[in-house]
PDB file of N, CA and C in Angstrom:
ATOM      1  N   UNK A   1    -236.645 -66.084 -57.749  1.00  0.00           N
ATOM      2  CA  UNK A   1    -236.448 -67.108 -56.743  1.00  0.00           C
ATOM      3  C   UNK A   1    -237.129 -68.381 -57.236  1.00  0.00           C
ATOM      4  N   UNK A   2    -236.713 -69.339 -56.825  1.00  0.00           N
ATOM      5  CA  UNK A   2    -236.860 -71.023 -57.470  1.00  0.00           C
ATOM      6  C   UNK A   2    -236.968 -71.583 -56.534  1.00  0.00           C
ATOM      7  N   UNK A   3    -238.124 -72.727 -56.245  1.00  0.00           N
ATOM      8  CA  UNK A   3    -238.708 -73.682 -54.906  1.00  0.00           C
ATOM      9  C   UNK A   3    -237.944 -74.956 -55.441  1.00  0.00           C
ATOM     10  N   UNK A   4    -237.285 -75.118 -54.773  1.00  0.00           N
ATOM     11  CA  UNK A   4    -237.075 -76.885 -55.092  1.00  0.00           C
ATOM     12  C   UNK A   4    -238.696 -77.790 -54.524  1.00  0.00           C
ATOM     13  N   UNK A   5    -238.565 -78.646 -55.634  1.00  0.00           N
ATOM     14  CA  UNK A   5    -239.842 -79.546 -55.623  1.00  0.00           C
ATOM     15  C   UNK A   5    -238.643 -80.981 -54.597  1.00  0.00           C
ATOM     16  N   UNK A   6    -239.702 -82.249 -54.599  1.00  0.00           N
ATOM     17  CA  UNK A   6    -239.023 -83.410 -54.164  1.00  0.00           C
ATOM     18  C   UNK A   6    -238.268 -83.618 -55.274  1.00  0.00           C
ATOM     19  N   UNK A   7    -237.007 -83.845 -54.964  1.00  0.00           N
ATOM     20  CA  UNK A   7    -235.685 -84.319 -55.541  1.00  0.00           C
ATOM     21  C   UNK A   7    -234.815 -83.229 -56.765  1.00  0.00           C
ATOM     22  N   UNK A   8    -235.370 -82.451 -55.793  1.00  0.00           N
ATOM     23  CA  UNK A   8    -234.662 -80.930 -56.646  1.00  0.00           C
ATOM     24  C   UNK A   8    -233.143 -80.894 -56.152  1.00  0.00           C
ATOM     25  N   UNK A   9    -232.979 -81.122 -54.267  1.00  0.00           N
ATOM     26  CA  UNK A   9    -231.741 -81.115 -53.746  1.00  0.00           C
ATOM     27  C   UNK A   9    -230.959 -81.622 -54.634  1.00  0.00           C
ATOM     28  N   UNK A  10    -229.891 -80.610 -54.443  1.00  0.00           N
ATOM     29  CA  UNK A  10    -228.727 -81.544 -55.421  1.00  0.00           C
ATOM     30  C   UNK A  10    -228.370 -81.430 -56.864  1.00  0.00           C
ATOM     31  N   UNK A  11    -229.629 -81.405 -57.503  1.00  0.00           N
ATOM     32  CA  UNK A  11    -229.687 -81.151 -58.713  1.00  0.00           C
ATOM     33  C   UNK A  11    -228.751 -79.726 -59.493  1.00  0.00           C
ATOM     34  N   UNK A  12    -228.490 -79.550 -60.741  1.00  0.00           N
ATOM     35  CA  UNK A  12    -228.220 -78.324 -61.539  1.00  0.00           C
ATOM     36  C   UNK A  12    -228.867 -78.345 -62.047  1.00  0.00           C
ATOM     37  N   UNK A  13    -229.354 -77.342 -62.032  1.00  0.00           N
ATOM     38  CA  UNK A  13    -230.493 -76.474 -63.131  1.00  0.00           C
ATOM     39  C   UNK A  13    -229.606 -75.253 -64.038  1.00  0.00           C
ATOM     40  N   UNK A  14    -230.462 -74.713 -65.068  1.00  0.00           N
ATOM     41  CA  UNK A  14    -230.019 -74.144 -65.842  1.00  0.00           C
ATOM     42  C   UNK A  14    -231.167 -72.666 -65.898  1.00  0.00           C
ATOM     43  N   UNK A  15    -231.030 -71.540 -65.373  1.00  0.00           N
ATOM     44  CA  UNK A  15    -232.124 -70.482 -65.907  1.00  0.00           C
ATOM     45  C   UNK A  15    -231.776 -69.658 -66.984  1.00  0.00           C
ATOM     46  N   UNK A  16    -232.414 -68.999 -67.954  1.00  0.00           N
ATOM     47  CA  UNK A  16    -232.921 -68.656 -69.170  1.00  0.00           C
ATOM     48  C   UNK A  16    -233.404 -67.232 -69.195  1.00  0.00           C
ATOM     49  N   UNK A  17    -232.558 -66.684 -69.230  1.00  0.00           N
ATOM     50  CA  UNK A  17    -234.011 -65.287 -69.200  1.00  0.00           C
ATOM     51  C   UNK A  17    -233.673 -64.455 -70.619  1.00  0.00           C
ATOM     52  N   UNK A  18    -234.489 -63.822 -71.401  1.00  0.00           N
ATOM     53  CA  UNK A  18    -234.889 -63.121 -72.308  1.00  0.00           C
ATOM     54  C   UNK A  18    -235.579 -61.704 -72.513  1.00  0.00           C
ATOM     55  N   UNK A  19    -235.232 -60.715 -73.047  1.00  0.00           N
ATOM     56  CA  UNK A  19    -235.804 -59.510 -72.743  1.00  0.00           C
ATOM     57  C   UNK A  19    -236.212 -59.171 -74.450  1.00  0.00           C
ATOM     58  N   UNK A  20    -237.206 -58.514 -74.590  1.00  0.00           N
ATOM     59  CA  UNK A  20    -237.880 -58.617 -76.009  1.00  0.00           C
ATOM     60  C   UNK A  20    -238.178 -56.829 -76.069  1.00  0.00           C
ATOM     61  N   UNK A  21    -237.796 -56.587 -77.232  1.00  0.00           N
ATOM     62  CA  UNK A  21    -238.397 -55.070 -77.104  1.00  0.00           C
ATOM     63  C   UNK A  21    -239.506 -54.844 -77.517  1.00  0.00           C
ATOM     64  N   UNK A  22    -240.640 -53.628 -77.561  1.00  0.00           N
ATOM     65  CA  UNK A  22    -241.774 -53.614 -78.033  1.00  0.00           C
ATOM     66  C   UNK A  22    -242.341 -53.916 -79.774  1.00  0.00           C
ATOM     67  N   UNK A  23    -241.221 -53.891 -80.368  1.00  0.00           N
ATOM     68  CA  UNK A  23    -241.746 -54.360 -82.134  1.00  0.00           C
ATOM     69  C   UNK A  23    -240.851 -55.970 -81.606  1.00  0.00           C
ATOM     70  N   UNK A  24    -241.087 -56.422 -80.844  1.00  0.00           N
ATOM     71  CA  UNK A  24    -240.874 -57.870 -80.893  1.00  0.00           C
ATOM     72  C   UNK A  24    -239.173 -58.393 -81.233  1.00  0.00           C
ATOM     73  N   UNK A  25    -238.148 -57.395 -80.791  1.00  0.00           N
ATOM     74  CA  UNK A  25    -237.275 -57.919 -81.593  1.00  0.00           C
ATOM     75  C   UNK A  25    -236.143 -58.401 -80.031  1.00  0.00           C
ATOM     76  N   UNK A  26    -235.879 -59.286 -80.079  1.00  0.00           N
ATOM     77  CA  UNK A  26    -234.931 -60.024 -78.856  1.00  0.00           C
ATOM     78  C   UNK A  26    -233.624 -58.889 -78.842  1.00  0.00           C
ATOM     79  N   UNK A  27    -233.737 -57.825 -77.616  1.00  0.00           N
ATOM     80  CA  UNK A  27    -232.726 -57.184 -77.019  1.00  0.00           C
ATOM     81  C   UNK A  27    -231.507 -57.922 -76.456  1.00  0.00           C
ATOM     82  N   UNK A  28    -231.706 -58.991 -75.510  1.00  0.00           N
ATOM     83  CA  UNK A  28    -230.563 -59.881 -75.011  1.00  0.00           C
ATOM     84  C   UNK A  28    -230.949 -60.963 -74.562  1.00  0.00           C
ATOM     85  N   UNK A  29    -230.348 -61.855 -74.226  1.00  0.00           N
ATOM     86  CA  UNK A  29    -230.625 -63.240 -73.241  1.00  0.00           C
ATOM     87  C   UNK A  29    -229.174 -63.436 -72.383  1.00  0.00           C
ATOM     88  N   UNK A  30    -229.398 -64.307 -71.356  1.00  0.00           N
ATOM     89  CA  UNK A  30    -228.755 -65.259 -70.635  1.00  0.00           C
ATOM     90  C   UNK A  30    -228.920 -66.166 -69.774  1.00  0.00           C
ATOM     91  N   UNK A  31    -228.091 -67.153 -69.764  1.00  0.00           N
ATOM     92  CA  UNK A  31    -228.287 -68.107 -69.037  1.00  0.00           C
ATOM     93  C   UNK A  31    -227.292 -68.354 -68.133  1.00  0.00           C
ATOM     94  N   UNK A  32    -227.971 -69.020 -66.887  1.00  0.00           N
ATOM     95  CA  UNK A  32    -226.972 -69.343 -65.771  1.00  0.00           C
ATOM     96  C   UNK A  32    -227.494 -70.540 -64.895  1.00  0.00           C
ATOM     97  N   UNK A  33    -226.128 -71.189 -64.629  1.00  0.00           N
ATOM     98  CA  UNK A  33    -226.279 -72.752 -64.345  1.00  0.00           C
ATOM     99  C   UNK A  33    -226.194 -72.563 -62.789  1.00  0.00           C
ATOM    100  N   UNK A  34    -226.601 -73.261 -61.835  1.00  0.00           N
ATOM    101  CA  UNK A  34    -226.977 -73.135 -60.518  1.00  0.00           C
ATOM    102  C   UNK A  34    -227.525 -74.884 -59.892  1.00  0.00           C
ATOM    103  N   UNK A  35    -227.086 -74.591 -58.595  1.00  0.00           N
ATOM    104  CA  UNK A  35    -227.192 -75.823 -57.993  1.00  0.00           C
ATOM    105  C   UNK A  35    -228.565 -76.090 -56.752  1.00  0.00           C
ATOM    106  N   UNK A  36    -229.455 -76.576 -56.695  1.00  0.00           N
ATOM    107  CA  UNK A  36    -230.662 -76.481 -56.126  1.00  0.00           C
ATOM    108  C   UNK A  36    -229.498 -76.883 -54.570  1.00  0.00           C
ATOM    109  N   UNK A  37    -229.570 -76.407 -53.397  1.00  0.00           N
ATOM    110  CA  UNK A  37    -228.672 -76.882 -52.150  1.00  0.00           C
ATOM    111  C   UNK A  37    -229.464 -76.438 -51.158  1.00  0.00           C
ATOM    112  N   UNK A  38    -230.784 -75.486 -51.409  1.00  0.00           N
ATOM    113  CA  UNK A  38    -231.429 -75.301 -50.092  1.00  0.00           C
ATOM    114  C   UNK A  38    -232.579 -75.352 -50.635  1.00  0.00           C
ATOM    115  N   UNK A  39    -233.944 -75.387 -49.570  1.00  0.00           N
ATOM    116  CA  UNK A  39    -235.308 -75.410 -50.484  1.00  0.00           C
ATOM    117  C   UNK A  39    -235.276 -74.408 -51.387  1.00  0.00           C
ATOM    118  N   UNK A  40    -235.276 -73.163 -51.854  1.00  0.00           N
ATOM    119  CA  UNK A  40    -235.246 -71.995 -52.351  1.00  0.00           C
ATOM    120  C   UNK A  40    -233.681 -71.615 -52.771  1.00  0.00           C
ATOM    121  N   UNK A  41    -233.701 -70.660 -54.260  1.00  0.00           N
ATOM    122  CA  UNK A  41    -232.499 -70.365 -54.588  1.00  0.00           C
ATOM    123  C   UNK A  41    -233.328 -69.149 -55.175  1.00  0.00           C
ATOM    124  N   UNK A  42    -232.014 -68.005 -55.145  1.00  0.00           N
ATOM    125  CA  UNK A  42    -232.350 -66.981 -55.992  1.00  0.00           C
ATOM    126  C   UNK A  42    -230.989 -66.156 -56.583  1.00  0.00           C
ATOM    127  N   UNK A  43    -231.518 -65.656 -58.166  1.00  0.00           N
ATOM    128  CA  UNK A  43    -230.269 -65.570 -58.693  1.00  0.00           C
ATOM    129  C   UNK A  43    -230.892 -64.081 -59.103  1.00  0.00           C
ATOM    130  N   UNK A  44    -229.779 -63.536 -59.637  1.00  0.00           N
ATOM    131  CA  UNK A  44    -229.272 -61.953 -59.847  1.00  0.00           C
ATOM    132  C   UNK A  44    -229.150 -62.011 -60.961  1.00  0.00           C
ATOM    133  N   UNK A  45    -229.486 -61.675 -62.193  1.00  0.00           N
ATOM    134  CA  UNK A  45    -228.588 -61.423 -63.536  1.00  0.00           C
ATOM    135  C   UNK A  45    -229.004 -59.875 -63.790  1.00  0.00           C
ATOM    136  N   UNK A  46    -227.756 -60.011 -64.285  1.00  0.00           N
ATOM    137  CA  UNK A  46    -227.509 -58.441 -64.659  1.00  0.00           C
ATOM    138  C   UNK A  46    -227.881 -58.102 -66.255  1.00  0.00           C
ATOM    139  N   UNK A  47    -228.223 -57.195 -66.539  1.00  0.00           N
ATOM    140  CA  UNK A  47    -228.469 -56.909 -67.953  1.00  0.00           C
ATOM    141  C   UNK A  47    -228.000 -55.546 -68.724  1.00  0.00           C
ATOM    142  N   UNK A  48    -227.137 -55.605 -69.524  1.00  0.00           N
ATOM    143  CA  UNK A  48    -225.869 -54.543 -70.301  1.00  0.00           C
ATOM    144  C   UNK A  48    -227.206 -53.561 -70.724  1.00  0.00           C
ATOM    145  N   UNK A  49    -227.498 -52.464 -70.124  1.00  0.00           N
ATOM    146  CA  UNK A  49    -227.997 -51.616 -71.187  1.00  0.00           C
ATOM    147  C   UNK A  49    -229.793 -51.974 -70.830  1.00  0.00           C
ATOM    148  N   UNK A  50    -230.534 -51.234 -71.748  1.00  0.00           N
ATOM    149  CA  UNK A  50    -231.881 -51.255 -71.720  1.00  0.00           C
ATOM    150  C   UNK A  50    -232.484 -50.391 -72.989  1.00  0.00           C
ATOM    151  N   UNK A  51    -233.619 -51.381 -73.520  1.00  0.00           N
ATOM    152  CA  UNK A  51    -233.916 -50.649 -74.757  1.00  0.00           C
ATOM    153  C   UNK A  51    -234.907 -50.089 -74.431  1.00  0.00           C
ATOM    154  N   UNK A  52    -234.681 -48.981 -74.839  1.00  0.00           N
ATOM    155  CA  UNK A  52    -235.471 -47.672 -74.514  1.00  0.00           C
ATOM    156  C   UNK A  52    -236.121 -46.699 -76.032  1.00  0.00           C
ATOM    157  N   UNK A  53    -235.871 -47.029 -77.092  1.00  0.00           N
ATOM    158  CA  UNK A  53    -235.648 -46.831 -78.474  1.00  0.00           C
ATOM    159  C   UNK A  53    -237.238 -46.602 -78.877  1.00  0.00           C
ATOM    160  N   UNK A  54    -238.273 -47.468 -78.322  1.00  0.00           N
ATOM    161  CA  UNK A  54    -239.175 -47.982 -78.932  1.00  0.00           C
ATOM    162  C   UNK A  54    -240.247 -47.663 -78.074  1.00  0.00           C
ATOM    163  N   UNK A  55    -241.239 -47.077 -77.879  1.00  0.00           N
ATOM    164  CA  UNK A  55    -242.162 -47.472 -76.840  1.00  0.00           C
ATOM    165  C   UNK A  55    -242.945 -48.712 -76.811  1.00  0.00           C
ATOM    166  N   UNK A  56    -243.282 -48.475 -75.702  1.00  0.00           N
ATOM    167  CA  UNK A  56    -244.215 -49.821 -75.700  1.00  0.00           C
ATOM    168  C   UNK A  56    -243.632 -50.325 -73.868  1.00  0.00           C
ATOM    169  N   UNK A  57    -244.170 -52.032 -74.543  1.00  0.00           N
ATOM    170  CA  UNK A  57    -243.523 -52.530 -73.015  1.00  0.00           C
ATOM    171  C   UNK A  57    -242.575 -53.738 -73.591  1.00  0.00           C
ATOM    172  N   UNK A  58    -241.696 -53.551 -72.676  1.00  0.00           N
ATOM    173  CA  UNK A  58    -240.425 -54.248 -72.549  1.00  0.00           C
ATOM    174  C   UNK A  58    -240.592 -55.806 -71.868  1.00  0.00           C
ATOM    175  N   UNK A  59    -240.700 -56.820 -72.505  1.00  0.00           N
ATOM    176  CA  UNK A  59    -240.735 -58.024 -71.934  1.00  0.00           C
ATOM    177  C   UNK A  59    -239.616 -59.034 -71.730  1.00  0.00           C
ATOM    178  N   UNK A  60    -239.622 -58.971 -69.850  1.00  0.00           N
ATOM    179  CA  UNK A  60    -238.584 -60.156 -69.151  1.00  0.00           C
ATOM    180  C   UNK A  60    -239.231 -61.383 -69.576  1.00  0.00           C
ATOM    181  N   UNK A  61    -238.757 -62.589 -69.645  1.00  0.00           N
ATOM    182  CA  UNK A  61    -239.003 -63.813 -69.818  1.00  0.00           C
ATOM    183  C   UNK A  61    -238.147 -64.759 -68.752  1.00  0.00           C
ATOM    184  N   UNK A  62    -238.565 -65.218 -68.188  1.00  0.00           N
ATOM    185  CA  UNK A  62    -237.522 -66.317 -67.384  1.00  0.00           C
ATOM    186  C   UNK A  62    -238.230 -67.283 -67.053  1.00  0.00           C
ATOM    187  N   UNK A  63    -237.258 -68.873 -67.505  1.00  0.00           N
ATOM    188  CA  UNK A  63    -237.586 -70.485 -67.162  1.00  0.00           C
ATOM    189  C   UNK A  63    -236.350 -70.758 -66.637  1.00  0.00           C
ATOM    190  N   UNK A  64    -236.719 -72.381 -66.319  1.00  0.00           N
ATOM    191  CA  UNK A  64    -235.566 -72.967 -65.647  1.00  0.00           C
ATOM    192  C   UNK A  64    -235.818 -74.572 -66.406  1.00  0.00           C
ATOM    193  N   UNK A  65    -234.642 -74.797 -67.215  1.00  0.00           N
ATOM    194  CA  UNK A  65    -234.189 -75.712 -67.564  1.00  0.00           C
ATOM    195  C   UNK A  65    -233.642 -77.106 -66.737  1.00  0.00           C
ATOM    196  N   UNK A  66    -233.188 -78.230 -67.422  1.00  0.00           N
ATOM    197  CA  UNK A  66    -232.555 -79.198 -66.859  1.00  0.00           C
ATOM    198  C   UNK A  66    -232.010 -80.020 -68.220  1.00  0.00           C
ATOM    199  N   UNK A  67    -231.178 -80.380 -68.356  1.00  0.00           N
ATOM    200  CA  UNK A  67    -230.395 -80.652 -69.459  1.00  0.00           C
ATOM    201  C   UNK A  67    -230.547 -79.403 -70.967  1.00  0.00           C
ATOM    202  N   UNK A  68    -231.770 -79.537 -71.654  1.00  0.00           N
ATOM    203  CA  UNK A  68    -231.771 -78.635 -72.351  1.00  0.00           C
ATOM    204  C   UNK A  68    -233.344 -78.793 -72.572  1.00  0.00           C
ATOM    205  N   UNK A  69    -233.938 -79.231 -71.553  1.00  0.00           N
ATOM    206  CA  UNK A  69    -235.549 -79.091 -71.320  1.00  0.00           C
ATOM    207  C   UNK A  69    -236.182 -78.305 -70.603  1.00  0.00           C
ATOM    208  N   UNK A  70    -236.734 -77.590 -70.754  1.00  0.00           N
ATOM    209  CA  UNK A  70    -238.086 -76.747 -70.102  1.00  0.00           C
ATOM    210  C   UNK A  70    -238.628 -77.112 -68.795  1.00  0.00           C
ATOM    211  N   UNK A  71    -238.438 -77.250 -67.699  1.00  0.00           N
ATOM    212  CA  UNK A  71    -239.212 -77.828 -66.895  1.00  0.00           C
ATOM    213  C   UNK A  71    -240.256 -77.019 -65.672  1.00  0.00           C
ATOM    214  N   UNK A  72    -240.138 -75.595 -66.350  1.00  0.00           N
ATOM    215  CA  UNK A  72    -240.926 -74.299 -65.600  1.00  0.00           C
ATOM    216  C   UNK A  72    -242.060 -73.908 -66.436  1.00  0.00           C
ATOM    217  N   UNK A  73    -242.805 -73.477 -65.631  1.00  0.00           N
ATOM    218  CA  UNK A  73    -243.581 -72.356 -66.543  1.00  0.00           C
ATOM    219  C   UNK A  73    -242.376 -71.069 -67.256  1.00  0.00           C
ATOM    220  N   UNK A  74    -242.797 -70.378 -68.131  1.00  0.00           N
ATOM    221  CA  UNK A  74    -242.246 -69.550 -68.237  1.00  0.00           C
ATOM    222  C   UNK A  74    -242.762 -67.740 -67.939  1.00  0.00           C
ATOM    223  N   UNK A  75    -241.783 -67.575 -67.321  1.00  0.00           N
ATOM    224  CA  UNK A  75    -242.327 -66.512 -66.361  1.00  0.00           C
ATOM    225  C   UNK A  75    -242.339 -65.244 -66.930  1.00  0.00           C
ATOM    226  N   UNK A  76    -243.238 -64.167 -66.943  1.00  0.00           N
ATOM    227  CA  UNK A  76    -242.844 -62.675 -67.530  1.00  0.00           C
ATOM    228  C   UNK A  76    -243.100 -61.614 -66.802  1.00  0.00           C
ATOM    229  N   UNK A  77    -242.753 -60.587 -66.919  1.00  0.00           N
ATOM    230  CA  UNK A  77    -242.666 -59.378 -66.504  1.00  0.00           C
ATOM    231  C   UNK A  77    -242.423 -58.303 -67.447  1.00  0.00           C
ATOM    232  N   UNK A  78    -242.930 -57.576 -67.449  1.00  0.00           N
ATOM    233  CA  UNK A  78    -243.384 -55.692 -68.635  1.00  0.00           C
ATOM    234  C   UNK A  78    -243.146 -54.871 -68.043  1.00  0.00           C
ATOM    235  N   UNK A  79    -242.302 -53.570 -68.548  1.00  0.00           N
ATOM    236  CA  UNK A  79    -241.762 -52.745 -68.148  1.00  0.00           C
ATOM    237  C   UNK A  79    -242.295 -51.857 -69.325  1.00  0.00           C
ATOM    238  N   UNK A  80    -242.872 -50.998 -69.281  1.00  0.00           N
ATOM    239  CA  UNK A  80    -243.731 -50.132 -70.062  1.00  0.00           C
ATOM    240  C   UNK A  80    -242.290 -48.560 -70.379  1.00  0.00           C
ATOM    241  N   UNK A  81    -242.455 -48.799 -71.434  1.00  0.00           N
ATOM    242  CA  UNK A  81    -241.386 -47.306 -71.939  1.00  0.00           C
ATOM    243  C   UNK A  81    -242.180 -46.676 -72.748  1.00  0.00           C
ATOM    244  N   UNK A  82    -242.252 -44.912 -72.325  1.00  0.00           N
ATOM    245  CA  UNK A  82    -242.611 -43.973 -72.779  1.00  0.00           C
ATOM    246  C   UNK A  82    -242.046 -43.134 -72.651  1.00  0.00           C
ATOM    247  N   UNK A  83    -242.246 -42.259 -74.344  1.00  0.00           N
ATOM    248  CA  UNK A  83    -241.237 -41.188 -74.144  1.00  0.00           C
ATOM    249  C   UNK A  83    -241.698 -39.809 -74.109  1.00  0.00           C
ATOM    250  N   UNK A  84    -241.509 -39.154 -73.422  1.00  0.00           N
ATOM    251  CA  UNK A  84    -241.779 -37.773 -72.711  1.00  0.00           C
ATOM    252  C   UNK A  84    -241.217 -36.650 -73.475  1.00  0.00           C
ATOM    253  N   UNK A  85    -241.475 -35.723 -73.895  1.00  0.00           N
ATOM    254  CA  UNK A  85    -241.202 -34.279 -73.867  1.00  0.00           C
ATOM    255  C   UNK A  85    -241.013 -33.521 -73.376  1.00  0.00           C
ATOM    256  N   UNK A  86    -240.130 -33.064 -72.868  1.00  0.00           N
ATOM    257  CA  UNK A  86    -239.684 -32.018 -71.848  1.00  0.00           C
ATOM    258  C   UNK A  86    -240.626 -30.548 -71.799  1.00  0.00           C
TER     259      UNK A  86
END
């Protein structure tokens, strides 16, 4: 979810997200363009699959752009994969 700041209304933004597997190697990305129209927006992306190959932890990445600039922090989230023995 994304706060519009003053003079966000209106605007397109662009979000970014990135998923990294545990030896560091970029699993997927995407991006999706969106229109700031209420204080708050929140978007859904879907992601093909999940690497599971490797242990470790799995790192989300997500910013929010504006032309082809950075204008977020960039955000993360870890998803820890371990593999079990039955």
């Amino acid at each position: 979810m994304w706060k519009a700041e003053d003079g966000d209304l209106g605007k397109t933004f662009t979000q970014k997200t990135a998923i990294t597997t545990p030896d560091g190697k970029e699993f997927g990305n995407a991006s999706e363009d969106f229109t700031m129209k209420l204080v708050s927006h929140s978007l859904i992306t879907d992601v093909f699959g999940f690497p599971v190959g490797v242990e470790g932890d799995v790192v989300m990445t997500a910013w929010v752009e504006i032309g082809s600039k950075r204008i977020t922090e960039i955000r993360k989230s870890e998803i820890n994969v371990a593999h079990h023995k039955p």
